[in-house]
C-alpha atoms as a PDB file:
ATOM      1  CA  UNK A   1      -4.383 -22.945  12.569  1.00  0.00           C
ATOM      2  CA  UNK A   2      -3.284 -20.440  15.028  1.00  0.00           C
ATOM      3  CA  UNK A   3       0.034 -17.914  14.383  1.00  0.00           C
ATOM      4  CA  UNK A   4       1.883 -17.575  17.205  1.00  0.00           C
ATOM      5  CA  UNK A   5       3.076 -13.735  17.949  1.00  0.00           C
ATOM      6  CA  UNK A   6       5.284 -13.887  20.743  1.00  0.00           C
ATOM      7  CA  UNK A   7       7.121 -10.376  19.981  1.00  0.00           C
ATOM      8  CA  UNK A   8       3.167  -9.089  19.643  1.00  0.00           C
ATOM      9  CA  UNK A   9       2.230  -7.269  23.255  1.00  0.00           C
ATOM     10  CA  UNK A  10      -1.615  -6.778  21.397  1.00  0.00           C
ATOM     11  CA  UNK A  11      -1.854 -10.751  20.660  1.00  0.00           C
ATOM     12  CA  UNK A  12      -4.379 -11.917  22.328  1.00  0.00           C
ATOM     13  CA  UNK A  13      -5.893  -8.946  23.593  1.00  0.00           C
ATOM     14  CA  UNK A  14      -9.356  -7.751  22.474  1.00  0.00           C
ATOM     15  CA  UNK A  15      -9.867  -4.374  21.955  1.00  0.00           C
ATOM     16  CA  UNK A  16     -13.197  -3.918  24.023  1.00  0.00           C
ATOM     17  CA  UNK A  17     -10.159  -5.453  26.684  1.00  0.00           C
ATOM     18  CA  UNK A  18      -8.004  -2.207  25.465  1.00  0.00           C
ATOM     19  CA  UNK A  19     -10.778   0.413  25.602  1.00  0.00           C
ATOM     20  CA  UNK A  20     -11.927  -0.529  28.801  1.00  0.00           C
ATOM     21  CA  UNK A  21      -8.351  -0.578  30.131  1.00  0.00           C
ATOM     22  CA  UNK A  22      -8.279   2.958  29.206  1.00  0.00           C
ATOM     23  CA  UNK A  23     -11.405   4.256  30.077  1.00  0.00           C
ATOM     24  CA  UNK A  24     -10.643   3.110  34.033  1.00  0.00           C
ATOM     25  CA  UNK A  25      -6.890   4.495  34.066  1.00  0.00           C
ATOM     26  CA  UNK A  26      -7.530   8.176  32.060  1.00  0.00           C
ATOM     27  CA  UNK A  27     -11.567   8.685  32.169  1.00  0.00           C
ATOM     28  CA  UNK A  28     -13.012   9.625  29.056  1.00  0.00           C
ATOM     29  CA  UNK A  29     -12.437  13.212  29.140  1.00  0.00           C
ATOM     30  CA  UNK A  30      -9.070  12.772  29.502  1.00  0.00           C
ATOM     31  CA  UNK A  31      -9.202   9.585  26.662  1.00  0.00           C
ATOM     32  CA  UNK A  32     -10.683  12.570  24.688  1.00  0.00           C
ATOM     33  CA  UNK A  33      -7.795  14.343  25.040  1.00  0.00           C
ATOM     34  CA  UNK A  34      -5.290  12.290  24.219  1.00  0.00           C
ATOM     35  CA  UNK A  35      -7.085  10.540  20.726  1.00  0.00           C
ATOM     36  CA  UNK A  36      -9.112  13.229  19.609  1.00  0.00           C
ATOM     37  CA  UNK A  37     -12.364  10.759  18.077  1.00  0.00           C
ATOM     38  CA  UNK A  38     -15.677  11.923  18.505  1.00  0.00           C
ATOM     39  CA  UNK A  39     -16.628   8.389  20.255  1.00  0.00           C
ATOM     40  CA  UNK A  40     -14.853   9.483  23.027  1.00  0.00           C
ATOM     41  CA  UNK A  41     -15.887  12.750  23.656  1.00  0.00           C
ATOM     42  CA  UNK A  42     -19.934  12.981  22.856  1.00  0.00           C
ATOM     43  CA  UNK A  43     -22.008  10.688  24.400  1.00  0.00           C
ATOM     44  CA  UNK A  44     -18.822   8.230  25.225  1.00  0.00           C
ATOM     45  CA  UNK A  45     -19.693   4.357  25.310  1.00  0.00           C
ATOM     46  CA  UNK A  46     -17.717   1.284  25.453  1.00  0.00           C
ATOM     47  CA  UNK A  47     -20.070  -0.338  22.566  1.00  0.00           C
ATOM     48  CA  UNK A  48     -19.841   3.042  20.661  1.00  0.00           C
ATOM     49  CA  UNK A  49     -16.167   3.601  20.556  1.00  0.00           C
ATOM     50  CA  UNK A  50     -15.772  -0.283  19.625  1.00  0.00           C
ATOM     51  CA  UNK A  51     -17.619   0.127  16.461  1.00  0.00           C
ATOM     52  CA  UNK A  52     -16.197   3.122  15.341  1.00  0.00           C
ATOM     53  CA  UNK A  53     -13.223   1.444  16.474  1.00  0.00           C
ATOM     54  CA  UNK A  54     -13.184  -1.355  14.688  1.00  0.00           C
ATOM     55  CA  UNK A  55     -14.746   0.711  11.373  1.00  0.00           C
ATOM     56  CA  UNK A  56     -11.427   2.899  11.491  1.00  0.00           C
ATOM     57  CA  UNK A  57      -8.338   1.708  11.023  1.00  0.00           C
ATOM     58  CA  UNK A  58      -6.239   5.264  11.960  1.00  0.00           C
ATOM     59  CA  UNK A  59      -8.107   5.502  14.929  1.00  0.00           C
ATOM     60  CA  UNK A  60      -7.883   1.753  16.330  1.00  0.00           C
ATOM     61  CA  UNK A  61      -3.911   2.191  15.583  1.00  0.00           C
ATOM     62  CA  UNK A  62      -3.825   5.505  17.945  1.00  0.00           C
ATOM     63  CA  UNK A  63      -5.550   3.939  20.910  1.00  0.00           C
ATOM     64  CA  UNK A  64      -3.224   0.511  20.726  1.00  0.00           C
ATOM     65  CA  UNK A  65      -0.704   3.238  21.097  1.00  0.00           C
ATOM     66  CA  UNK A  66      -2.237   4.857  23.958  1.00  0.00           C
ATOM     67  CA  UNK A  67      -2.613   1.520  25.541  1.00  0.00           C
ATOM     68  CA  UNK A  68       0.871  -0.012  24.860  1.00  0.00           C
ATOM     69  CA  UNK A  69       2.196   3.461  26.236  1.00  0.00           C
ATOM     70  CA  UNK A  70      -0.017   3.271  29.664  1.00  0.00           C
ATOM     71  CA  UNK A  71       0.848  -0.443  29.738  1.00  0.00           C
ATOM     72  CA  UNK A  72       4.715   0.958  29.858  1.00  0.00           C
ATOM     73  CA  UNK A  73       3.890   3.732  32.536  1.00  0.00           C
ATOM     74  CA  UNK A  74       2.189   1.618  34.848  1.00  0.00           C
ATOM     75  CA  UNK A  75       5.554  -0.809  34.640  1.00  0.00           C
ATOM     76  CA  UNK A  76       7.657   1.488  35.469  1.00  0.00           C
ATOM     77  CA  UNK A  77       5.633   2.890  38.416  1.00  0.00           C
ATOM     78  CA  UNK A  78       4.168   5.943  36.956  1.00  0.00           C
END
């Protein structure tokens, strides 16, 4: 059975999707910056940040953010 989500701009996306978004529009020093997680800023992987990620509920909520935000930049030309 699948739920459809059509008010849901995550559904369907997968967060290694997300974090790799971000990664190639801020960098991770700049990622660093702006969600202030260890993952990011010592030793920064994609396959490190996904399973602290996906370990931390906080932390996964502030990067959708991030990403929903850029996501809203980049549409209106920013």
């Amino acid at each position: 059975m699948t739920t459809e989500q059509p008010k849901n701009p995550l559904h369907g996306i997968t967060l290694e999707t997300i974090v790799t978004a971000l990664v190639a529009h801020f960098g991770w020093p700049e990622l660093g910056q702006q969600v202030r997680i260890k993952c990011f800023t010592d030793n920064p992987s994609v396959a490190s940040s996904l399973k602290f990620l996906r370990k931390t509920p906080w932390a996964r909520a502030k990067v959708e953010s991030l990403y929903l935000f850029m996501l809203r930049e980049q549409k209106r030309g920013r």
